[in-house]
PDB file of N, CA and C in Angstrom:
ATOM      1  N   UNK A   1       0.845  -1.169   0.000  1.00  0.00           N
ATOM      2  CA  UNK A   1       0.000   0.000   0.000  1.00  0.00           C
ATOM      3  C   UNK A   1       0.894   1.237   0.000  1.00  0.00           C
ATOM      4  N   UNK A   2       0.686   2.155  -0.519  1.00  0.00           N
ATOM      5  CA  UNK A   2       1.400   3.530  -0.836  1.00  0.00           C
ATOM      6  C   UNK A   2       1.519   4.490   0.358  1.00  0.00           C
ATOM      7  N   UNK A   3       2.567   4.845   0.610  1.00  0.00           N
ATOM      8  CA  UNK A   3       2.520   5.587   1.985  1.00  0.00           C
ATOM      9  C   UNK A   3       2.725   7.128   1.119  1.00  0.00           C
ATOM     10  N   UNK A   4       2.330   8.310   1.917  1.00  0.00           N
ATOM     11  CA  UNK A   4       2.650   9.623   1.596  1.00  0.00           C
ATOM     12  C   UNK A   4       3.291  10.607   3.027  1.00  0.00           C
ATOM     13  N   UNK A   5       3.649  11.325   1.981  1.00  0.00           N
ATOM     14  CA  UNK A   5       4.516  11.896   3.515  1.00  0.00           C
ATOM     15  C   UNK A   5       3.841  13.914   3.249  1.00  0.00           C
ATOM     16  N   UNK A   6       3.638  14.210   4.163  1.00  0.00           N
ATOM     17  CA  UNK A   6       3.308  16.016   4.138  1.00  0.00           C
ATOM     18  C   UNK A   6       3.834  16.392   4.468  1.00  0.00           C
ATOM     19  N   UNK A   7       4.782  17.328   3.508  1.00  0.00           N
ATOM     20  CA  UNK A   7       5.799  18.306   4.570  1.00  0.00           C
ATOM     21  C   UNK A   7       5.072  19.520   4.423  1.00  0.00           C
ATOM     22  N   UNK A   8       5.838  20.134   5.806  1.00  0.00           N
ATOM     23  CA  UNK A   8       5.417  21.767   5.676  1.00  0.00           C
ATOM     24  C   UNK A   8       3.878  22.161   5.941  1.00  0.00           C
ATOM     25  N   UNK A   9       3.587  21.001   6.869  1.00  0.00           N
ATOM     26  CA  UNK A   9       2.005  21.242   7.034  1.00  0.00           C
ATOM     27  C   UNK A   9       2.210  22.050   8.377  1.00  0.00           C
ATOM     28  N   UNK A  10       1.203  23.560   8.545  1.00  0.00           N
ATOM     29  CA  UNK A  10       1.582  24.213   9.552  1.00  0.00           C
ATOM     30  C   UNK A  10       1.291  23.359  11.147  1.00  0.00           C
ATOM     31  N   UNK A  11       1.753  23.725  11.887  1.00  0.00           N
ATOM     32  CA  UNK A  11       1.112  23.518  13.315  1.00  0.00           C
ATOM     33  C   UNK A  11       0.180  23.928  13.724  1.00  0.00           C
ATOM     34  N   UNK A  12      -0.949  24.550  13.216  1.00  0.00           N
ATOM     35  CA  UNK A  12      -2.245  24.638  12.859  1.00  0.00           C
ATOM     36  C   UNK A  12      -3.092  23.959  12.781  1.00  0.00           C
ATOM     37  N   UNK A  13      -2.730  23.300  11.221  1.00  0.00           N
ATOM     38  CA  UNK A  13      -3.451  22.209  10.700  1.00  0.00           C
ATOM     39  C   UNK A  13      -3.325  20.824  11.339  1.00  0.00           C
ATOM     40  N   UNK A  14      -2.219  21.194  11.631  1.00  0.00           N
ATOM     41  CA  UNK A  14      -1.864  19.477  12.463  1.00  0.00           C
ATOM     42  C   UNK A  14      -2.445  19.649  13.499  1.00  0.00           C
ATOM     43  N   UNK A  15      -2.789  20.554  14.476  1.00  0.00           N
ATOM     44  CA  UNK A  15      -3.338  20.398  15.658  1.00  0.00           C
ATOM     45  C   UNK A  15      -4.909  20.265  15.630  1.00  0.00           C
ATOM     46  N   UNK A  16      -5.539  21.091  14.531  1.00  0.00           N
ATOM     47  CA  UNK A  16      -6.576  21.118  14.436  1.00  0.00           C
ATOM     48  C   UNK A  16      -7.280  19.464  13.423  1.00  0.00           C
ATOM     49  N   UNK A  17      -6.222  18.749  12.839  1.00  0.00           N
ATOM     50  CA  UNK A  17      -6.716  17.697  12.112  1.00  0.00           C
ATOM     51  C   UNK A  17      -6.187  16.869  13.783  1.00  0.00           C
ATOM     52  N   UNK A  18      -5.512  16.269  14.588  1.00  0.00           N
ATOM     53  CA  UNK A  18      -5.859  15.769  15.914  1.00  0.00           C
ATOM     54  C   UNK A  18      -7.121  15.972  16.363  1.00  0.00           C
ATOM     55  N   UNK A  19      -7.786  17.355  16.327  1.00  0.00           N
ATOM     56  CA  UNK A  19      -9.026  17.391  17.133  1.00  0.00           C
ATOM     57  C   UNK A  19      -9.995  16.804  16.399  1.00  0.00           C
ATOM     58  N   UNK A  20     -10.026  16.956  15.281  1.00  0.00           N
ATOM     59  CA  UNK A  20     -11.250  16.223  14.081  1.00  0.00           C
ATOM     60  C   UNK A  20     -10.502  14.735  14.836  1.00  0.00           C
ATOM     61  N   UNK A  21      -9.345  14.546  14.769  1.00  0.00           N
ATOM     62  CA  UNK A  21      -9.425  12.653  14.710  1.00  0.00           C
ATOM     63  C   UNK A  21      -9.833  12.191  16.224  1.00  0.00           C
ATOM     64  N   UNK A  22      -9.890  13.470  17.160  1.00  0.00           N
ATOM     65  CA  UNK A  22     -10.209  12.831  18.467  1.00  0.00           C
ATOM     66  C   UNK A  22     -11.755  12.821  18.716  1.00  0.00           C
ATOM     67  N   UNK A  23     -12.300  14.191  17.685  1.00  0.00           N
ATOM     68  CA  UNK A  23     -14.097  13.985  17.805  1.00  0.00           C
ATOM     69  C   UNK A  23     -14.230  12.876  16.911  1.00  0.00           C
ATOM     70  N   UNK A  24     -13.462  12.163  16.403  1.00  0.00           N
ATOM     71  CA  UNK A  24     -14.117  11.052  15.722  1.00  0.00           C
ATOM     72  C   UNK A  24     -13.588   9.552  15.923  1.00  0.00           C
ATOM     73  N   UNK A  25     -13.021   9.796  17.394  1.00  0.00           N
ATOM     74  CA  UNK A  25     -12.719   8.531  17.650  1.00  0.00           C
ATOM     75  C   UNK A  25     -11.536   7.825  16.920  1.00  0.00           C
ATOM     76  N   UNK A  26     -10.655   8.619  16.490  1.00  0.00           N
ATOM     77  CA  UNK A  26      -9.499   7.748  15.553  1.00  0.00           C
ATOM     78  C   UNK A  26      -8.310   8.429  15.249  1.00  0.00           C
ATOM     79  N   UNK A  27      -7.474   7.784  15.067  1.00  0.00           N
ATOM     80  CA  UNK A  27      -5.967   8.582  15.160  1.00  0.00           C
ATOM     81  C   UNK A  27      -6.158   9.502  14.158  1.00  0.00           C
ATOM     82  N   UNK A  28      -4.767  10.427  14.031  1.00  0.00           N
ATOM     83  CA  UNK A  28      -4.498  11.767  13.513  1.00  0.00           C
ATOM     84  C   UNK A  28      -4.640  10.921  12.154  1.00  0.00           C
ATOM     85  N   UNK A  29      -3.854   9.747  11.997  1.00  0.00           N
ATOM     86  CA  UNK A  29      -3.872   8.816  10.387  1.00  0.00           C
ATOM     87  C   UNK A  29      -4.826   8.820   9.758  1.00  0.00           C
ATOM     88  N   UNK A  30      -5.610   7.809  10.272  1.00  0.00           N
ATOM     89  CA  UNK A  30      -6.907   7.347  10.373  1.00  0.00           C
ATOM     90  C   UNK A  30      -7.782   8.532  10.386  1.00  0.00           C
ATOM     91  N   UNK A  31      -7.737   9.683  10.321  1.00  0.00           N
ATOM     92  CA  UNK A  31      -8.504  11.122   9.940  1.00  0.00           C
ATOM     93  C   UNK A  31      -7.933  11.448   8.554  1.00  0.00           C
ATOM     94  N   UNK A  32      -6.813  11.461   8.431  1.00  0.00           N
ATOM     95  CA  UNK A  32      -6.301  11.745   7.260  1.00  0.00           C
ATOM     96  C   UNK A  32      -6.355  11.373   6.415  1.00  0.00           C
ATOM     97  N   UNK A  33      -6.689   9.626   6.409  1.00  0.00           N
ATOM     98  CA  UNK A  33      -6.877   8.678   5.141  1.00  0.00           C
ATOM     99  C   UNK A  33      -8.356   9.207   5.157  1.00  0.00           C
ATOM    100  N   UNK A  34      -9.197   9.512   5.759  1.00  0.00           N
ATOM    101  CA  UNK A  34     -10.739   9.189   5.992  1.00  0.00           C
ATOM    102  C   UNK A  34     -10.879  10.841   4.888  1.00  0.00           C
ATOM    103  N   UNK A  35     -10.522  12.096   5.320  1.00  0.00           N
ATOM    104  CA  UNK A  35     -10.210  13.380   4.501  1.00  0.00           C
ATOM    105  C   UNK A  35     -10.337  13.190   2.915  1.00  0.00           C
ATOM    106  N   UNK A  36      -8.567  12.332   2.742  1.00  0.00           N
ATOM    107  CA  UNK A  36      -8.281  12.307   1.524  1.00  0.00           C
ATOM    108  C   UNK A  36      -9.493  11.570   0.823  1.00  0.00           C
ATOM    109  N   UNK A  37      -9.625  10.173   1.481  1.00  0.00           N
ATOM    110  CA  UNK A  37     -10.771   9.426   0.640  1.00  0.00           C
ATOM    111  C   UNK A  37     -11.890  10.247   0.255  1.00  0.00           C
ATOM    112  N   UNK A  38     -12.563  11.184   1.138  1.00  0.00           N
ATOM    113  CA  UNK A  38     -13.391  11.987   1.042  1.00  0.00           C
ATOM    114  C   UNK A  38     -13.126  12.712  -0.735  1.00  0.00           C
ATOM    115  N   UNK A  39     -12.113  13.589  -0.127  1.00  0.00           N
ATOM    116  CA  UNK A  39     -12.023  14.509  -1.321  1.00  0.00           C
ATOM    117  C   UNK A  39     -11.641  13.965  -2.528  1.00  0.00           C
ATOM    118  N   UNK A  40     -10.827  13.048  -2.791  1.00  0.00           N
ATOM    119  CA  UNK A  40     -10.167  11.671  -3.531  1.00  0.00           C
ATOM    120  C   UNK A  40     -11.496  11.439  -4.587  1.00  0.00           C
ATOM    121  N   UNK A  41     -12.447  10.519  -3.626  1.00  0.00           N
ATOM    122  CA  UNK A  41     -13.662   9.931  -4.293  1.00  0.00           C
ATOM    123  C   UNK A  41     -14.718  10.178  -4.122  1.00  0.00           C
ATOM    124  N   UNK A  42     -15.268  11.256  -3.582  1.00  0.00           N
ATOM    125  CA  UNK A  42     -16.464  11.588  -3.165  1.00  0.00           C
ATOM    126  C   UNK A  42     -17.886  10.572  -3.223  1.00  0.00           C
ATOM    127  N   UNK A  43     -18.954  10.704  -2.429  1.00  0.00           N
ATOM    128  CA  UNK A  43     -19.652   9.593  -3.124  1.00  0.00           C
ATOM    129  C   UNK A  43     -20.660   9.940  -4.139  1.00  0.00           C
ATOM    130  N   UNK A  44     -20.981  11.070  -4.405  1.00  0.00           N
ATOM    131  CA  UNK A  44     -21.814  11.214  -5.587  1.00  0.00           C
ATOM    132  C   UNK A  44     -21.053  11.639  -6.475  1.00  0.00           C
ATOM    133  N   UNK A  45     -19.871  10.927  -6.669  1.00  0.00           N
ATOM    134  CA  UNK A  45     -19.054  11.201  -8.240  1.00  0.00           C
ATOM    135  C   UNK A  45     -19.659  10.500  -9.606  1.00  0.00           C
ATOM    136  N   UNK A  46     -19.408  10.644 -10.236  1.00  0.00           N
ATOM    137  CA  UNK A  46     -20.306   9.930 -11.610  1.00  0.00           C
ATOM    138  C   UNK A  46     -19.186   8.427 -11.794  1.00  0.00           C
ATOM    139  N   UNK A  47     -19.901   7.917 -11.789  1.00  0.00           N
ATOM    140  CA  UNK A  47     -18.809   6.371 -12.114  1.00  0.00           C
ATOM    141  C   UNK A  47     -19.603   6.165 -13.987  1.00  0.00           C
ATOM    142  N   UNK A  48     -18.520   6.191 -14.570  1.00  0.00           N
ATOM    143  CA  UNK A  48     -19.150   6.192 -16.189  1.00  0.00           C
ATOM    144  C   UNK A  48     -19.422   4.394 -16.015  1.00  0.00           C
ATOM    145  N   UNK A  49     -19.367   3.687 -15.686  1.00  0.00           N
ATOM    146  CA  UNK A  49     -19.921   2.048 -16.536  1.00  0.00           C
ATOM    147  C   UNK A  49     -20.898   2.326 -15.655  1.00  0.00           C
ATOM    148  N   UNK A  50     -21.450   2.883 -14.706  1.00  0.00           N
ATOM    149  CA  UNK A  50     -22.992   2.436 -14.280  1.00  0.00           C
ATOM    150  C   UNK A  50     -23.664   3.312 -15.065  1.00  0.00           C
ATOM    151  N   UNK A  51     -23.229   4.870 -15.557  1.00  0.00           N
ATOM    152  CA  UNK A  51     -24.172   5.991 -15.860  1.00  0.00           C
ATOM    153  C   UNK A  51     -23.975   5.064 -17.340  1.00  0.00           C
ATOM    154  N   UNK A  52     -23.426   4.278 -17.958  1.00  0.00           N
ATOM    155  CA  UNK A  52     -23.470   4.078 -19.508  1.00  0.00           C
ATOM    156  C   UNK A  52     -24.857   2.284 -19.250  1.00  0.00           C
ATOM    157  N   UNK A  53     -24.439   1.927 -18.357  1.00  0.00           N
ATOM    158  CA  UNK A  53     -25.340   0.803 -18.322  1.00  0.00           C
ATOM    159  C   UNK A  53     -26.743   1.354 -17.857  1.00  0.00           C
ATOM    160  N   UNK A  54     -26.812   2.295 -17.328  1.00  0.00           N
ATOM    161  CA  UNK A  54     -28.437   2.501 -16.916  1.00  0.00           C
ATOM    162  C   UNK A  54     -28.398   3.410 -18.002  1.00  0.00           C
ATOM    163  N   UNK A  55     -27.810   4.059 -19.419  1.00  0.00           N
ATOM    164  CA  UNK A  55     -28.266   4.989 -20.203  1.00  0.00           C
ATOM    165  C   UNK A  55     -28.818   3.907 -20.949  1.00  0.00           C
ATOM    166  N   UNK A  56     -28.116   2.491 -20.965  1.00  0.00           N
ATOM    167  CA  UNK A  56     -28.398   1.546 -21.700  1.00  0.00           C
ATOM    168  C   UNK A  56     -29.893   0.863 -22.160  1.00  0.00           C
ATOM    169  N   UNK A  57     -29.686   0.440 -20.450  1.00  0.00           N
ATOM    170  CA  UNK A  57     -31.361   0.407 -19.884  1.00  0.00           C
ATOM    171  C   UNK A  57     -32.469   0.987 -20.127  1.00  0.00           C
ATOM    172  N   UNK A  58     -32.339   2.279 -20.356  1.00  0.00           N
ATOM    173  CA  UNK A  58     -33.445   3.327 -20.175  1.00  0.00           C
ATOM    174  C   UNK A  58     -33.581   3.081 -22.041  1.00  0.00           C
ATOM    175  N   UNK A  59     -32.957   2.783 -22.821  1.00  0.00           N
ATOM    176  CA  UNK A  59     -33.018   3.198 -24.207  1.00  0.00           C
ATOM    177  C   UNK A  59     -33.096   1.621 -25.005  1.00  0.00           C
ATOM    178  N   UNK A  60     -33.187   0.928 -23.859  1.00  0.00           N
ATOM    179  CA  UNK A  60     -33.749  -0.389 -24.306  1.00  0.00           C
ATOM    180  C   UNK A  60     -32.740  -1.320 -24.986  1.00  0.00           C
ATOM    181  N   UNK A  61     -31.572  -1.219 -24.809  1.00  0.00           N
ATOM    182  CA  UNK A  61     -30.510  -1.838 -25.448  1.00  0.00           C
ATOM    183  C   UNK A  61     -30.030  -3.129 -24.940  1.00  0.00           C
ATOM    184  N   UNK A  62     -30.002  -4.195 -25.724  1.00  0.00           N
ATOM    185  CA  UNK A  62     -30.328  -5.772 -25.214  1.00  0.00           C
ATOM    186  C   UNK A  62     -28.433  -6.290 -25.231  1.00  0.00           C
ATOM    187  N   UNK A  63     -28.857  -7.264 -24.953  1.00  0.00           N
ATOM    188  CA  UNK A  63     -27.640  -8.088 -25.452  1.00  0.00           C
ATOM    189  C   UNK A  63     -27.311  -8.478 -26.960  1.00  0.00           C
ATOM    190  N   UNK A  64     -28.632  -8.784 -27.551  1.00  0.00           N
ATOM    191  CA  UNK A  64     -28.598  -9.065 -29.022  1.00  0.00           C
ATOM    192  C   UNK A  64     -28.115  -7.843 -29.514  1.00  0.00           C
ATOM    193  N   UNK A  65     -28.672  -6.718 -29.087  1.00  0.00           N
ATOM    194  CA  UNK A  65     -28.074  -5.194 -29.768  1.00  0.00           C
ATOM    195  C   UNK A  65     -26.920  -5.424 -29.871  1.00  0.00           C
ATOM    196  N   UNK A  66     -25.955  -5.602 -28.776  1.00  0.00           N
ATOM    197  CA  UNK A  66     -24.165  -5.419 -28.519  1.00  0.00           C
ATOM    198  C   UNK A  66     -23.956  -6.625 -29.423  1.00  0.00           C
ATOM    199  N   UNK A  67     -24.175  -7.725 -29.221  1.00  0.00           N
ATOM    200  CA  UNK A  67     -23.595  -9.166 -30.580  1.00  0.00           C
ATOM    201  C   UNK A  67     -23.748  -8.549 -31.754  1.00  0.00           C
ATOM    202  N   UNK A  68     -24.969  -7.677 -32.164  1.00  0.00           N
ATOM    203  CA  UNK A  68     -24.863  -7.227 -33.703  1.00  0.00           C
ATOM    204  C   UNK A  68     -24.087  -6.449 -34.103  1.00  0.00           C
ATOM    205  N   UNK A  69     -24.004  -5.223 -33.093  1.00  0.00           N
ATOM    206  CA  UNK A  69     -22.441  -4.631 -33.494  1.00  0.00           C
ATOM    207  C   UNK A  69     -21.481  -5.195 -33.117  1.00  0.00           C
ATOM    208  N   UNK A  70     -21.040  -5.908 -32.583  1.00  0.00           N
ATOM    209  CA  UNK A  70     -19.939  -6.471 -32.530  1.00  0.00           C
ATOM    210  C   UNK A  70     -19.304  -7.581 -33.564  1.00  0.00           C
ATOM    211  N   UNK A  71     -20.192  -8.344 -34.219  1.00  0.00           N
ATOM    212  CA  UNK A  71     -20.732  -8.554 -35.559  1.00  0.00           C
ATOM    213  C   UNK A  71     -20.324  -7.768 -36.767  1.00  0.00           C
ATOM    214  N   UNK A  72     -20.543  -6.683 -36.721  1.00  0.00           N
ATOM    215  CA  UNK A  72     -20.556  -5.474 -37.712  1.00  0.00           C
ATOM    216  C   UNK A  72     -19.344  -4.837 -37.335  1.00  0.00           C
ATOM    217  N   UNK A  73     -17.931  -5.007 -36.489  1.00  0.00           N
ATOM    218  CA  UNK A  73     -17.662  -4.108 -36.496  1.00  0.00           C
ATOM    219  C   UNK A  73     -16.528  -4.112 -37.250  1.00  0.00           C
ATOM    220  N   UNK A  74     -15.592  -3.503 -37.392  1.00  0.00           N
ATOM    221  CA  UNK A  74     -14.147  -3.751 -38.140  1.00  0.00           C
ATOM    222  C   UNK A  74     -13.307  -4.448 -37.342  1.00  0.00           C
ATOM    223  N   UNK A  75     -13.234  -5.683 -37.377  1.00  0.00           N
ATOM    224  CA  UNK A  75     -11.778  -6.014 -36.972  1.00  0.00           C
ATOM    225  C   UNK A  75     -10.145  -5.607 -37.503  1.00  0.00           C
ATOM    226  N   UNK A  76     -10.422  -5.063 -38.598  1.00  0.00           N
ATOM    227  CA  UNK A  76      -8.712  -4.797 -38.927  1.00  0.00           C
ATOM    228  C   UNK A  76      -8.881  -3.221 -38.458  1.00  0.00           C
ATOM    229  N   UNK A  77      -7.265  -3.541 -37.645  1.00  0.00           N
ATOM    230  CA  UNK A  77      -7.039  -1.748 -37.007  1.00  0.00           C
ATOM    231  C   UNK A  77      -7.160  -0.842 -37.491  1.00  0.00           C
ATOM    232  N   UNK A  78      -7.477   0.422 -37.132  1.00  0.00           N
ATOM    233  CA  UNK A  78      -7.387   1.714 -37.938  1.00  0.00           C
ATOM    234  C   UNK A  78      -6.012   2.019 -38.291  1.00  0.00           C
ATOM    235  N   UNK A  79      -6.050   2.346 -39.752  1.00  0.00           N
ATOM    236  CA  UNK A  79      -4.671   3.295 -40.168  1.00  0.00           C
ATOM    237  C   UNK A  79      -4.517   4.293 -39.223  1.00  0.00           C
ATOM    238  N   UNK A  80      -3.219   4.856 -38.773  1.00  0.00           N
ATOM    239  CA  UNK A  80      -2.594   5.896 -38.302  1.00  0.00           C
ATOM    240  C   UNK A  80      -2.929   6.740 -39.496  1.00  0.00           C
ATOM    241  N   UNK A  81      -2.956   8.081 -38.531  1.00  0.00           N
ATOM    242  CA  UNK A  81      -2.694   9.389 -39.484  1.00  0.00           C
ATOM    243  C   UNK A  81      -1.399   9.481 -40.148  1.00  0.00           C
ATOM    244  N   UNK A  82      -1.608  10.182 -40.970  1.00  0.00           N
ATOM    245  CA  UNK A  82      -0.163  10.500 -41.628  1.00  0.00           C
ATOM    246  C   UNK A  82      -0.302  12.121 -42.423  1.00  0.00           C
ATOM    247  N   UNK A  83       0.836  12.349 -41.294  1.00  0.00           N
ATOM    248  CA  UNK A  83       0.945  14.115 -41.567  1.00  0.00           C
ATOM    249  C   UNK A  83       1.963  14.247 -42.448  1.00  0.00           C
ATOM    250  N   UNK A  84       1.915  14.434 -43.660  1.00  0.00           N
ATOM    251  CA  UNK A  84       3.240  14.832 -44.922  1.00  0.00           C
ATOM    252  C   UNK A  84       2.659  15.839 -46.006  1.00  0.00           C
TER     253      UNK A  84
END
């Protein structure tokens, strides 16, 4: 697991992120991972494969739909551009 290190965080912040980790029952760490995750991943972030599977849903798109294009589609790669 990835460790991080903060330098230069005032004595401020550090004292005042202790008091958040002591109203919440958990070390100065254990506030800090809990913060970052917060701001990191929020929970009403848009996750695109659920917003593309329920656009799916709503517009009636089957399994047979996806086999037919997939069926149809090009297997040989696209040419690269060519700038000359």
């Amino acid at each position: 697991m990835p460790a991080v290190t903060i330098r230069n965080l005032s004595n401020e912040t550090h004292r005042a992120l202790k008091v958040l980790a002591a109203q919440h029952n958990r070390s100065t760490e254990a506030e800090m991972r809990a913060i970052l995750e917060a701001a990191a991943r929020p929970e009403g972030r848009l996750r695109l494969g659920t917003t593309l599977a329920n656009m799916s849903r709503q517009i009636g798109l089957t399994n047979a739909d996806v086999e037919v294009l997939e069926q149809t589609r090009d297997s040989k790669p696209a040419e690269p551009l060519r700038f000359e």
